[in-house]
PDB file of N, CA and C in Angstrom:
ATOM      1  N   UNK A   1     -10.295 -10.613   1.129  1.00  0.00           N
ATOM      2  CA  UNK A   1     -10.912  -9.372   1.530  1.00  0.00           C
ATOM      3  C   UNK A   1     -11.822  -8.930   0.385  1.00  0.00           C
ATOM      4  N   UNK A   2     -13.228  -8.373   0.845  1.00  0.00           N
ATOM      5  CA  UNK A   2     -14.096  -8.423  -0.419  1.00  0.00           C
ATOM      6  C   UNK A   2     -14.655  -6.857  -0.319  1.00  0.00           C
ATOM      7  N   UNK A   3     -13.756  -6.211   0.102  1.00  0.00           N
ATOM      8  CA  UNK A   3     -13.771  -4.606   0.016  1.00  0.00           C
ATOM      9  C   UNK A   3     -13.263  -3.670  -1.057  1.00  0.00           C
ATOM     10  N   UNK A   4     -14.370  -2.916  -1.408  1.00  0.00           N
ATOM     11  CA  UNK A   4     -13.805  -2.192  -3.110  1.00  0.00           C
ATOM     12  C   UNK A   4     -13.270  -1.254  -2.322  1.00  0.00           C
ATOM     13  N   UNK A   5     -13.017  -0.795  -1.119  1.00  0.00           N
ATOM     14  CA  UNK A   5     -12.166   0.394  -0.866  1.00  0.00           C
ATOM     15  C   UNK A   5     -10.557   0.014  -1.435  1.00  0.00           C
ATOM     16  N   UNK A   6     -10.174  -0.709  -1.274  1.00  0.00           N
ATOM     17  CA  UNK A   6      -8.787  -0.839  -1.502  1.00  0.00           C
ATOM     18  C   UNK A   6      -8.186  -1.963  -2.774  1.00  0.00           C
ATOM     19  N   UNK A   7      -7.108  -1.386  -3.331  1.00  0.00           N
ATOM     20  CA  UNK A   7      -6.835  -2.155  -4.662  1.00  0.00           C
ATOM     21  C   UNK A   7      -6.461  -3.477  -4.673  1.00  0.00           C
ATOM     22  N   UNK A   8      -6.181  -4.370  -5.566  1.00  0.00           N
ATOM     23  CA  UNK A   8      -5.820  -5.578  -5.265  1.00  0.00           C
ATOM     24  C   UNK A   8      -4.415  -5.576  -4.212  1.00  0.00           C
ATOM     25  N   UNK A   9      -3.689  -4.320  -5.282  1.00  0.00           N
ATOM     26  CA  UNK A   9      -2.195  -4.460  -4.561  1.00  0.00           C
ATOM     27  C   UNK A   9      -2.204  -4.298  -3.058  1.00  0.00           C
ATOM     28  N   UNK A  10      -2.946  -3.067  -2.701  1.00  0.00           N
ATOM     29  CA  UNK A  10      -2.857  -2.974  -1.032  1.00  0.00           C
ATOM     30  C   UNK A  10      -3.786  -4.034  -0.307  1.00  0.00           C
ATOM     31  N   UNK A  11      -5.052  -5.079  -0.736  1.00  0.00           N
ATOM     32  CA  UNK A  11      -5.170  -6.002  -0.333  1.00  0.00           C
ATOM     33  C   UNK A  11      -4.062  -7.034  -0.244  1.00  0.00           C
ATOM     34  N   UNK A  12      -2.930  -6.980  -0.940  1.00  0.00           N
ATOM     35  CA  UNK A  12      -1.950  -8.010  -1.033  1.00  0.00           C
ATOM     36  C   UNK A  12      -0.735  -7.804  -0.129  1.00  0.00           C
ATOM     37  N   UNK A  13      -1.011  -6.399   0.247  1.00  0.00           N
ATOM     38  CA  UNK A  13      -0.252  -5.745   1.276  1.00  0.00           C
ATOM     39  C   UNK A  13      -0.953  -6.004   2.607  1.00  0.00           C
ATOM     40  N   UNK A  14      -1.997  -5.572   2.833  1.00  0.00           N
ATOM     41  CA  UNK A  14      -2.670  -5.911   4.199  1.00  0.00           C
ATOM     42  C   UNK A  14      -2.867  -7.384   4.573  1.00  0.00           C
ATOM     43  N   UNK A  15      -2.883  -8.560   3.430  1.00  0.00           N
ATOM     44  CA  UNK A  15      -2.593  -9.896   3.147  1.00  0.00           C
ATOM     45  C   UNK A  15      -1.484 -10.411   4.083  1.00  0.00           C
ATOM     46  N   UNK A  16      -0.384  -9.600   3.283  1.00  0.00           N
ATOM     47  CA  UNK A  16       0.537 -10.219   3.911  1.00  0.00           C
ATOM     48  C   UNK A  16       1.292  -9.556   5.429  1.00  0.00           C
ATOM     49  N   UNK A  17       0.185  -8.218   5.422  1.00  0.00           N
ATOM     50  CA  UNK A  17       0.951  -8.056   7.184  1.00  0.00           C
ATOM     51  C   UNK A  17       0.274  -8.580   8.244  1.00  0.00           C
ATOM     52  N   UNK A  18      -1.310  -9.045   7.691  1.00  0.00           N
ATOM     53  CA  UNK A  18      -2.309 -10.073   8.480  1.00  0.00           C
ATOM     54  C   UNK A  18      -0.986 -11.243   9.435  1.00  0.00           C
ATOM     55  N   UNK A  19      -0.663 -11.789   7.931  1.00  0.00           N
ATOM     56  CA  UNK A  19      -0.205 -13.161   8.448  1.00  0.00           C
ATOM     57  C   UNK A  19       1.335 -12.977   8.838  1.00  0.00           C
ATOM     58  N   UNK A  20       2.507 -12.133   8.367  1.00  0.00           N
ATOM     59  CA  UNK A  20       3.399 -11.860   8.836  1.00  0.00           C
ATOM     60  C   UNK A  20       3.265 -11.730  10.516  1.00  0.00           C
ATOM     61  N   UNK A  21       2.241 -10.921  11.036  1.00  0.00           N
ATOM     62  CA  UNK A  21       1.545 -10.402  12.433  1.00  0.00           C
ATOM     63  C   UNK A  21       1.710 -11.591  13.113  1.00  0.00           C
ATOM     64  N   UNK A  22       0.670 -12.358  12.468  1.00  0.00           N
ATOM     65  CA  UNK A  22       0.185 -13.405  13.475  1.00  0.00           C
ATOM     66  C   UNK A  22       1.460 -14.704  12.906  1.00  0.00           C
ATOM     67  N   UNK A  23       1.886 -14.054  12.330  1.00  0.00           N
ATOM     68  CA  UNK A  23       3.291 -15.414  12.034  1.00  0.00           C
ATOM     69  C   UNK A  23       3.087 -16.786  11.748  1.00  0.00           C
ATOM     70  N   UNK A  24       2.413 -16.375  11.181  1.00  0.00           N
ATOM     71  CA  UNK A  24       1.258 -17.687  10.076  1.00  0.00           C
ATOM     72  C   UNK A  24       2.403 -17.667   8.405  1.00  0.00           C
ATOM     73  N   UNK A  25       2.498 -16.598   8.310  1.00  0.00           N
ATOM     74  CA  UNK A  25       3.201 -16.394   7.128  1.00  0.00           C
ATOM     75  C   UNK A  25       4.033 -17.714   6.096  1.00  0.00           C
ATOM     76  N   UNK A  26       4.641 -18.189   7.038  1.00  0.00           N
ATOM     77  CA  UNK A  26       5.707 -19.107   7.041  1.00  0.00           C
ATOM     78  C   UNK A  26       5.212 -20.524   6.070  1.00  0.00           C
ATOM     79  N   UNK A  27       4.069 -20.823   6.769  1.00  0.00           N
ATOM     80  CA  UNK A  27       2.991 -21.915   6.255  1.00  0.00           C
ATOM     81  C   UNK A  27       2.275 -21.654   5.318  1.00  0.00           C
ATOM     82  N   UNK A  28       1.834 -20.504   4.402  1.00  0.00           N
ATOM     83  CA  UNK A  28       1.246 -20.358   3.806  1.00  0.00           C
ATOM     84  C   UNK A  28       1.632 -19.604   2.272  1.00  0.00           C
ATOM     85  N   UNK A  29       1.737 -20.611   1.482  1.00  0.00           N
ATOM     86  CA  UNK A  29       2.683 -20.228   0.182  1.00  0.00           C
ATOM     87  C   UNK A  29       1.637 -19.582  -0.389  1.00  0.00           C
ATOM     88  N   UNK A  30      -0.085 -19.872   0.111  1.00  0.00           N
ATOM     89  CA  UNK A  30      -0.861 -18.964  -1.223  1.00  0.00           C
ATOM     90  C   UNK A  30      -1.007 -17.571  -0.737  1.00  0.00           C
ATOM     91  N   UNK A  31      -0.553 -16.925   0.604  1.00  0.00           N
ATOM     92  CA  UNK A  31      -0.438 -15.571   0.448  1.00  0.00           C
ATOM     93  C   UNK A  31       0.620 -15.253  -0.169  1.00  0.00           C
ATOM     94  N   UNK A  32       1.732 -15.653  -0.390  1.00  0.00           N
ATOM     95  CA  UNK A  32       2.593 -15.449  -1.299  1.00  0.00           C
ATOM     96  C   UNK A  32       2.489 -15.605  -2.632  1.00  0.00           C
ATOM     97  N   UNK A  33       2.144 -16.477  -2.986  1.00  0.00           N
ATOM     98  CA  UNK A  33       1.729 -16.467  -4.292  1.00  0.00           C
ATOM     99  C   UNK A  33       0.140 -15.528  -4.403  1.00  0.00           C
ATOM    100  N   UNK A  34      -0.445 -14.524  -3.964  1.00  0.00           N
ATOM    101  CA  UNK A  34      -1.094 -13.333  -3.994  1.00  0.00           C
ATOM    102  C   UNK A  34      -0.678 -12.031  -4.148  1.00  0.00           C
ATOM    103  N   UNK A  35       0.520 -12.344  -2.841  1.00  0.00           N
ATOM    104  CA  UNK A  35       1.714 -11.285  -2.635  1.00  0.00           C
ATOM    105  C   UNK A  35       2.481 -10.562  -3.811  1.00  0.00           C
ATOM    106  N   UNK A  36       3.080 -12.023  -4.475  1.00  0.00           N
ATOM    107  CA  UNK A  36       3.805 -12.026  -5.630  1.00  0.00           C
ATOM    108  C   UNK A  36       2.992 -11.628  -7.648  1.00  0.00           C
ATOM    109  N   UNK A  37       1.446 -11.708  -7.053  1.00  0.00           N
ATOM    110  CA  UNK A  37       0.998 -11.459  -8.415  1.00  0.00           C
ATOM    111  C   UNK A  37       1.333  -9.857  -8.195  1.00  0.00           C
ATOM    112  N   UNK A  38       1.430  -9.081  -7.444  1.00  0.00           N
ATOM    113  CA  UNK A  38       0.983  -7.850  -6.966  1.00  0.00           C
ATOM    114  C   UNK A  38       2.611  -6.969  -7.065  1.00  0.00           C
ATOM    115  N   UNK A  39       3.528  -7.896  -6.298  1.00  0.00           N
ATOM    116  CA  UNK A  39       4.769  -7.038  -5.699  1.00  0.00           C
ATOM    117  C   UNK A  39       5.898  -8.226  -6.662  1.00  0.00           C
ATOM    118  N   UNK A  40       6.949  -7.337  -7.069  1.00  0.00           N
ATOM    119  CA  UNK A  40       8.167  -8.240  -7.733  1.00  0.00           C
ATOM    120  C   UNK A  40       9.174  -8.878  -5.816  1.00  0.00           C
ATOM    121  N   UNK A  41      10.150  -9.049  -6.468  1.00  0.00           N
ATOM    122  CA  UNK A  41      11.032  -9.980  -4.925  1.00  0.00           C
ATOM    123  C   UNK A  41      11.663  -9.218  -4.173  1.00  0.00           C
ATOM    124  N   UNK A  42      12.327  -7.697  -4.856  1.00  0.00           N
ATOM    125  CA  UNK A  42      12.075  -6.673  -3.558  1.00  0.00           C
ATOM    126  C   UNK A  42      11.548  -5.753  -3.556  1.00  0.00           C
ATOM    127  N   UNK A  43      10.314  -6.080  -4.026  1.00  0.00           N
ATOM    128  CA  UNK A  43       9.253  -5.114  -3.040  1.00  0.00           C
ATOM    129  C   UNK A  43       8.412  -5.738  -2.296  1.00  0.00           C
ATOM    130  N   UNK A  44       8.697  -7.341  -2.028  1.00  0.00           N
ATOM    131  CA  UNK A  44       7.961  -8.238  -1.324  1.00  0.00           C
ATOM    132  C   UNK A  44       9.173  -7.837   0.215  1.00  0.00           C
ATOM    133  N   UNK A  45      10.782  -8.104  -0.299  1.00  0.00           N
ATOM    134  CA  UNK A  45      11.228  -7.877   0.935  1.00  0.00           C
ATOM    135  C   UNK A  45      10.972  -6.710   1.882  1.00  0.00           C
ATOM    136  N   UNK A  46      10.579  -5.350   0.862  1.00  0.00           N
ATOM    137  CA  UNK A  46      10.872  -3.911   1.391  1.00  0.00           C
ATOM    138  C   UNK A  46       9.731  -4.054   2.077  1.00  0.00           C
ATOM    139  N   UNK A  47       8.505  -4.475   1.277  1.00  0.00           N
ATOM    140  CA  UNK A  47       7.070  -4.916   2.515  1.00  0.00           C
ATOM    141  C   UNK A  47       7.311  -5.365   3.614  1.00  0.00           C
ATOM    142  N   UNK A  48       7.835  -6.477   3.538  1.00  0.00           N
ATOM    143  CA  UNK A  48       7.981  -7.687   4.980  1.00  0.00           C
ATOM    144  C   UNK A  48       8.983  -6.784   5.812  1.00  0.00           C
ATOM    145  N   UNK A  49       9.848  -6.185   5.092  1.00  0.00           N
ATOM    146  CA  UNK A  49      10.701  -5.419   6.494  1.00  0.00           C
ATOM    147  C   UNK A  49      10.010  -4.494   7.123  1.00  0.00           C
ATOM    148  N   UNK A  50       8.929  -3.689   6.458  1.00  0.00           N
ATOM    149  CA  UNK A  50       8.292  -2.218   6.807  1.00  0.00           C
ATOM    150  C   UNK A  50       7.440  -3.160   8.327  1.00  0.00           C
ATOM    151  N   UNK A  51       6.601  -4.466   7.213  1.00  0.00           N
ATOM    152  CA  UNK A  51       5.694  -4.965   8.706  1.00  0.00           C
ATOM    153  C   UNK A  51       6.459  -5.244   9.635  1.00  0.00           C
ATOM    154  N   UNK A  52       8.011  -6.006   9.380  1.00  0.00           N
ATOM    155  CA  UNK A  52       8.208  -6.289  10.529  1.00  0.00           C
ATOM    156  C   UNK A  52       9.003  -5.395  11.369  1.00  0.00           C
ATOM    157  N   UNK A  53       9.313  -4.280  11.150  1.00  0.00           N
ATOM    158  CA  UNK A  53       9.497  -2.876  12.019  1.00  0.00           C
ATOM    159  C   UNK A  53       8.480  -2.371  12.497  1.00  0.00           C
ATOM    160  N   UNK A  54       7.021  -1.928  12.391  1.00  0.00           N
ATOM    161  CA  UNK A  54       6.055  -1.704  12.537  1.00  0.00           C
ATOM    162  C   UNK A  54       5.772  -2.636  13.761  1.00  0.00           C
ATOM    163  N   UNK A  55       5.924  -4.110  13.587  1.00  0.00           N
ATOM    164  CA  UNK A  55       5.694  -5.082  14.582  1.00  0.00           C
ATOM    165  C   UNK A  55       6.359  -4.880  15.679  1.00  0.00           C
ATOM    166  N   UNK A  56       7.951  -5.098  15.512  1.00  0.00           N
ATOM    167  CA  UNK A  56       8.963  -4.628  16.245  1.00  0.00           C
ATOM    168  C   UNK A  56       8.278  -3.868  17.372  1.00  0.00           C
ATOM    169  N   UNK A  57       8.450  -2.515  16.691  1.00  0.00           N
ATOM    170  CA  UNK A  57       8.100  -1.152  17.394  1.00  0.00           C
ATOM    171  C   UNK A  57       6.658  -1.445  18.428  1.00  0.00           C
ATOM    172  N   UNK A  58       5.688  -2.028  17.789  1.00  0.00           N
ATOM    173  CA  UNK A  58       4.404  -2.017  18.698  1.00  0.00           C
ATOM    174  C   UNK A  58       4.555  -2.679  19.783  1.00  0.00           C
ATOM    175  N   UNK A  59       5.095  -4.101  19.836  1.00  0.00           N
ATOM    176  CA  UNK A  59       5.666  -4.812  20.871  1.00  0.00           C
ATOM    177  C   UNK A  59       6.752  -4.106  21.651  1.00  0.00           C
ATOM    178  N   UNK A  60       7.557  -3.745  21.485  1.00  0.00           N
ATOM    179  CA  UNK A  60       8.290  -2.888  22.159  1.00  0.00           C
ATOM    180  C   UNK A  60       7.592  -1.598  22.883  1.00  0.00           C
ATOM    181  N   UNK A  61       7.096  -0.783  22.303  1.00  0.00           N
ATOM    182  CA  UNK A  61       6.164  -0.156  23.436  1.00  0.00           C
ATOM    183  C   UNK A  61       5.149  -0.630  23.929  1.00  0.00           C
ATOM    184  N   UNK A  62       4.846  -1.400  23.562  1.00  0.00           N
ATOM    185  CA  UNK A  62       3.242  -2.154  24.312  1.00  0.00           C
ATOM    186  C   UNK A  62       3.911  -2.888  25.726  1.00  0.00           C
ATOM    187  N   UNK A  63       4.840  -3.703  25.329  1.00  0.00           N
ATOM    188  CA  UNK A  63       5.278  -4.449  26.481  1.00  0.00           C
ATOM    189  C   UNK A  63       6.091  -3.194  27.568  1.00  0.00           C
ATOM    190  N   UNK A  64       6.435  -2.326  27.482  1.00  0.00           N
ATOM    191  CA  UNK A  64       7.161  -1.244  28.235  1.00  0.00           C
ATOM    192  C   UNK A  64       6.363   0.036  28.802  1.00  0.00           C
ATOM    193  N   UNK A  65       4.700  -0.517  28.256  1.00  0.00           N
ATOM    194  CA  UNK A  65       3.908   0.664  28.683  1.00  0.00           C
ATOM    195  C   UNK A  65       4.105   1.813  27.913  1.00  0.00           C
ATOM    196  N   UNK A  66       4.663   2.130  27.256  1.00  0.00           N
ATOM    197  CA  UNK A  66       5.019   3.227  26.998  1.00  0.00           C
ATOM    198  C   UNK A  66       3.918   4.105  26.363  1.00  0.00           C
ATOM    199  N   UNK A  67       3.749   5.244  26.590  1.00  0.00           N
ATOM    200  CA  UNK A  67       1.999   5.699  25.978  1.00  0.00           C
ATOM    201  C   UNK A  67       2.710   6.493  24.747  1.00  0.00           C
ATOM    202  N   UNK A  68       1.890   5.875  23.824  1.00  0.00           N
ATOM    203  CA  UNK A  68       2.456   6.807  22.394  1.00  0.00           C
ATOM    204  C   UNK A  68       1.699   7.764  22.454  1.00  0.00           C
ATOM    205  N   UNK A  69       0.501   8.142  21.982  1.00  0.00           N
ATOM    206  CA  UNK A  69      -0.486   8.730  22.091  1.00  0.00           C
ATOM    207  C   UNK A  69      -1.582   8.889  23.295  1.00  0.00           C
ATOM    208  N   UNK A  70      -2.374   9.795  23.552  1.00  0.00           N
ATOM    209  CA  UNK A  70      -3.131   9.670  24.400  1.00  0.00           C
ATOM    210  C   UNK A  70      -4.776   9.206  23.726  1.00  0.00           C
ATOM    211  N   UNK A  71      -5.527   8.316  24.437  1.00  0.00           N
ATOM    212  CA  UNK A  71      -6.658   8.074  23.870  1.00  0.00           C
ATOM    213  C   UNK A  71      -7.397   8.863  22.735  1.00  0.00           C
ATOM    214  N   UNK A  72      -7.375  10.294  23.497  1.00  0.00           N
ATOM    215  CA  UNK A  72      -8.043  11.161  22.562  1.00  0.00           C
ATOM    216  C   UNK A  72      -7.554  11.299  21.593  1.00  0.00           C
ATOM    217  N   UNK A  73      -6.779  11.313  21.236  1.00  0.00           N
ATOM    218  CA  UNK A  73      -6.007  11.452  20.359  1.00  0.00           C
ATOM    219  C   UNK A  73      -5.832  10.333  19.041  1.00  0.00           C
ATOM    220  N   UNK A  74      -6.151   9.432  19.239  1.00  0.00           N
ATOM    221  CA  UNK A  74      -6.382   8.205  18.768  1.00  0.00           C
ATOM    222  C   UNK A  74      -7.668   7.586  18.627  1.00  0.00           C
ATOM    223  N   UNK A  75      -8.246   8.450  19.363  1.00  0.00           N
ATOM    224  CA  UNK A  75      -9.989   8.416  18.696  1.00  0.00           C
ATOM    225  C   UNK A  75     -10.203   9.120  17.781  1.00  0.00           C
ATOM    226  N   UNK A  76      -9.333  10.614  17.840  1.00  0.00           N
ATOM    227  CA  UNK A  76      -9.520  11.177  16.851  1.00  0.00           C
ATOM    228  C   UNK A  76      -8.997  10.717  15.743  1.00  0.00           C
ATOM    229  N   UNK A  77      -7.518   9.856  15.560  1.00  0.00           N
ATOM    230  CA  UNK A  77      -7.278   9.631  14.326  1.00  0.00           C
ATOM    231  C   UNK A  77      -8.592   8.042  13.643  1.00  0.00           C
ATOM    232  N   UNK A  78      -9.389   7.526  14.586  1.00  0.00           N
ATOM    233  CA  UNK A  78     -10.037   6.122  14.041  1.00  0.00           C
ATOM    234  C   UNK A  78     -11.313   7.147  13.289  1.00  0.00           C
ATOM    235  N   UNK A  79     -11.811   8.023  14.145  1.00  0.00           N
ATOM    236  CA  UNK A  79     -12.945   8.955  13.341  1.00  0.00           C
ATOM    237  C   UNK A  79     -12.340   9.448  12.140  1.00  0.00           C
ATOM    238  N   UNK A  80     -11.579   9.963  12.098  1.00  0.00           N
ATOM    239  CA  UNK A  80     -10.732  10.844  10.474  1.00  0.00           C
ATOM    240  C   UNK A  80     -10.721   9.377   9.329  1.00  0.00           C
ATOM    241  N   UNK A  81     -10.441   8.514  10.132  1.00  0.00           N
ATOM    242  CA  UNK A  81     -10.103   7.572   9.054  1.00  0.00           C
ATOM    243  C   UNK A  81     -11.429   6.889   8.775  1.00  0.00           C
ATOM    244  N   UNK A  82     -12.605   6.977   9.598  1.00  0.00           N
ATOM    245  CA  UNK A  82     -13.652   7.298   8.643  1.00  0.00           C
ATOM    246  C   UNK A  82     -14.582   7.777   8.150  1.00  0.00           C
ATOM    247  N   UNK A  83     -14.439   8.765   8.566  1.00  0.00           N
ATOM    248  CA  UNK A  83     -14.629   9.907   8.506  1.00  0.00           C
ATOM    249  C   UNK A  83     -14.539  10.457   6.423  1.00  0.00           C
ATOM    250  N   UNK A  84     -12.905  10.359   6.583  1.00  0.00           N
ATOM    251  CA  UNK A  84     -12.128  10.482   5.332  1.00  0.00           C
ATOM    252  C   UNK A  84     -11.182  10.066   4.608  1.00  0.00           C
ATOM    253  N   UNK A  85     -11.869   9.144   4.496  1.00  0.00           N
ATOM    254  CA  UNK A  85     -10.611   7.456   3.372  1.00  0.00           C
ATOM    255  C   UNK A  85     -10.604   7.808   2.403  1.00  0.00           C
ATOM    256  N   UNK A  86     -11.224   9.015   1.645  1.00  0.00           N
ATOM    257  CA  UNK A  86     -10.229   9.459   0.151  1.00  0.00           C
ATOM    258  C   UNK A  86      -8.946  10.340   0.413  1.00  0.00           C
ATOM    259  N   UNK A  87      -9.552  10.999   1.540  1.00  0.00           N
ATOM    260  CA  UNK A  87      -7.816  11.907   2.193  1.00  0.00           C
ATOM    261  C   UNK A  87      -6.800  11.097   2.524  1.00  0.00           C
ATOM    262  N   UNK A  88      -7.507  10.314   3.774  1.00  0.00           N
ATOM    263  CA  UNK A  88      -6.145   8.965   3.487  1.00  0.00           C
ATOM    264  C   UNK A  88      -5.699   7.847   2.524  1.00  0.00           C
ATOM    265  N   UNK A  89      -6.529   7.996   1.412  1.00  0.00           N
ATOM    266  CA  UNK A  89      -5.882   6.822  -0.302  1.00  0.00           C
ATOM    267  C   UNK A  89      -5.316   7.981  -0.499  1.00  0.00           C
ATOM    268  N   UNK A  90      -5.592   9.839  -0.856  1.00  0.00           N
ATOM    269  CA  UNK A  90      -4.788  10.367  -1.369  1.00  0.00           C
ATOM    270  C   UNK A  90      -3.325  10.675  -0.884  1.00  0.00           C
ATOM    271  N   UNK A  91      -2.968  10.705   0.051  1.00  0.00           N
ATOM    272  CA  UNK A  91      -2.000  10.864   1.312  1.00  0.00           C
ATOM    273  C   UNK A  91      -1.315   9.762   0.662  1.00  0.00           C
ATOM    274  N   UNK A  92      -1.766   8.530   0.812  1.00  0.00           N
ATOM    275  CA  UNK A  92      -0.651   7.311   0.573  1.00  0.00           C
ATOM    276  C   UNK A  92      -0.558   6.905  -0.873  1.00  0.00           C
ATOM    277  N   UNK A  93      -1.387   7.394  -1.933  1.00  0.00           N
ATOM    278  CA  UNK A  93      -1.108   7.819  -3.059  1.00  0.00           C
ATOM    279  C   UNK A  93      -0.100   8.908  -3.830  1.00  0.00           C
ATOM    280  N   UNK A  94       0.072   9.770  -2.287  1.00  0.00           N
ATOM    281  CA  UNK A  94       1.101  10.545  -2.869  1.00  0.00           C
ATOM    282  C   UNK A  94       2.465  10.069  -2.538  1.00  0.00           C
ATOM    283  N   UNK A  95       2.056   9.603  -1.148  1.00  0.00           N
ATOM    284  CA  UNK A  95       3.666   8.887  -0.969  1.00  0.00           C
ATOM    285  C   UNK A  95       4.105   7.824  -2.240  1.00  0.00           C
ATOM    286  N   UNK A  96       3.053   6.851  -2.421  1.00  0.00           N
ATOM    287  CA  UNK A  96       3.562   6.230  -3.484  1.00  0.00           C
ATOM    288  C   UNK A  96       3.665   6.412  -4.791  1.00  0.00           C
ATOM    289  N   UNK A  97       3.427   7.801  -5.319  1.00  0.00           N
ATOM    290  CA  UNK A  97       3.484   8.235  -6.518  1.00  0.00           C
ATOM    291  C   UNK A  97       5.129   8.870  -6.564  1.00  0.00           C
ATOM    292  N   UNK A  98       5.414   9.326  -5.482  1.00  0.00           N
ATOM    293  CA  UNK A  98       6.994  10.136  -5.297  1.00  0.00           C
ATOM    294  C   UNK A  98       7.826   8.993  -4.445  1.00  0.00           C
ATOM    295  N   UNK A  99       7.742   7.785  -4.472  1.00  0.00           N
ATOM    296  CA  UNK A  99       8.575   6.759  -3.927  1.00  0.00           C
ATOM    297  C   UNK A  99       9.445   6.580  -4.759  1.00  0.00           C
ATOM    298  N   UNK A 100      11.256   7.269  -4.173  1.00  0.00           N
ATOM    299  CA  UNK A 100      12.077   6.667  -5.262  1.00  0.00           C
ATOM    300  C   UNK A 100      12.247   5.513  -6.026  1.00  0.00           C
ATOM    301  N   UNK A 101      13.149   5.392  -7.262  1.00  0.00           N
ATOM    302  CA  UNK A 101      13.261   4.334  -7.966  1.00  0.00           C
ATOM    303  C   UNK A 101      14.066   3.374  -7.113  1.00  0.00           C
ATOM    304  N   UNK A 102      15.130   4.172  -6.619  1.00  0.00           N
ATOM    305  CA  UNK A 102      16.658   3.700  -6.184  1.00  0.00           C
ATOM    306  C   UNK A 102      16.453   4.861  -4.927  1.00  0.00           C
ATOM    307  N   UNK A 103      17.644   4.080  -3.990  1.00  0.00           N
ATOM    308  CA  UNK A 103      18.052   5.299  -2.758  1.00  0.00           C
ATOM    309  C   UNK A 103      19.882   4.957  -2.995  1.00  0.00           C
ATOM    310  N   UNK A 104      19.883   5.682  -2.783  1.00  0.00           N
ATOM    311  CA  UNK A 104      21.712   6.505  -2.864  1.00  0.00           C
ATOM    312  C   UNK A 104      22.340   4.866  -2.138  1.00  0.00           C
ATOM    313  N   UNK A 105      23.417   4.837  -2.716  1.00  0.00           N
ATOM    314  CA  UNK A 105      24.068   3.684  -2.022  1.00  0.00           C
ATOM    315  C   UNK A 105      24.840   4.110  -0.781  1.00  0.00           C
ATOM    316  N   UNK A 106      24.993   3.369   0.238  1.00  0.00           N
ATOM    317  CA  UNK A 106      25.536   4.271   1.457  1.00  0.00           C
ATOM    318  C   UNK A 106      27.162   4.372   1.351  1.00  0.00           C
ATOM    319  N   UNK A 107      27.962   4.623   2.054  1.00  0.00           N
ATOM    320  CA  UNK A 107      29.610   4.582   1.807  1.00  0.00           C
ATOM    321  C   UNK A 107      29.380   3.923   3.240  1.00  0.00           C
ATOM    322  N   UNK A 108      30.347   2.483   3.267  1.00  0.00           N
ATOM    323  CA  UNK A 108      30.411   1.906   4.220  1.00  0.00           C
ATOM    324  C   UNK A 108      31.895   2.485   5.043  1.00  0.00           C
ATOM    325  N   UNK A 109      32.061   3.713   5.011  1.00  0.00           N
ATOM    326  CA  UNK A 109      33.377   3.782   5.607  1.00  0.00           C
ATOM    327  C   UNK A 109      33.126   4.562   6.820  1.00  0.00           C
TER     328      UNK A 109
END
């Protein structure tokens, strides 16, 4: 990807949900070894789980019809986004500036 909008790391992120998607992933050790200059081994897993819930979820309502949104509504969010891609780097800059270290261990009882 030869776009200065986004950093190496989130190119290495959109990298690997490209091919996770299309399930290419498997075959291809040099997105991983891209992946891995970028993300340590779990934050490669915490990635691959986020895409593949994200995936999950779309297939699951896509195949069930289910209307998430209404068109308009989703035109409006493709205009905002470009509309205003420093609001949305700052937005996901903030999430990832306040992303815990650790999350609480659960009590399996």
């Amino acid at each position: 990807m030869e776009s200065s909008l986004f950093t190496a790391r989130e190119k290495a992120a959109i990298l690997l949900a490209e091919h996770v998607t299309l399930n290419t992933a498997r075959q291809r050790d040099d997105v991983f070894e891209i992946v891995h200059k970028e993300y340590d081994d779990a934050e490669v897993v915490e990635l691959t789980m986020a895409i593949c819930y994200f995936n999950l979820n779309n297939r699951f309502v896509d195949s069930l019809k289910i209307p998430v949104e209404p068109m308009t509504e989703v035109d409006k969010i493709k205009t905002s986004a470009r509309t205003f891609p420093e609001k949305i780097r700052q937005y996901l800059q903030t999430i990832s500036d306040n992303w815990p270290e650790s999350f609480p261990e659960t009590n399996p009882d």
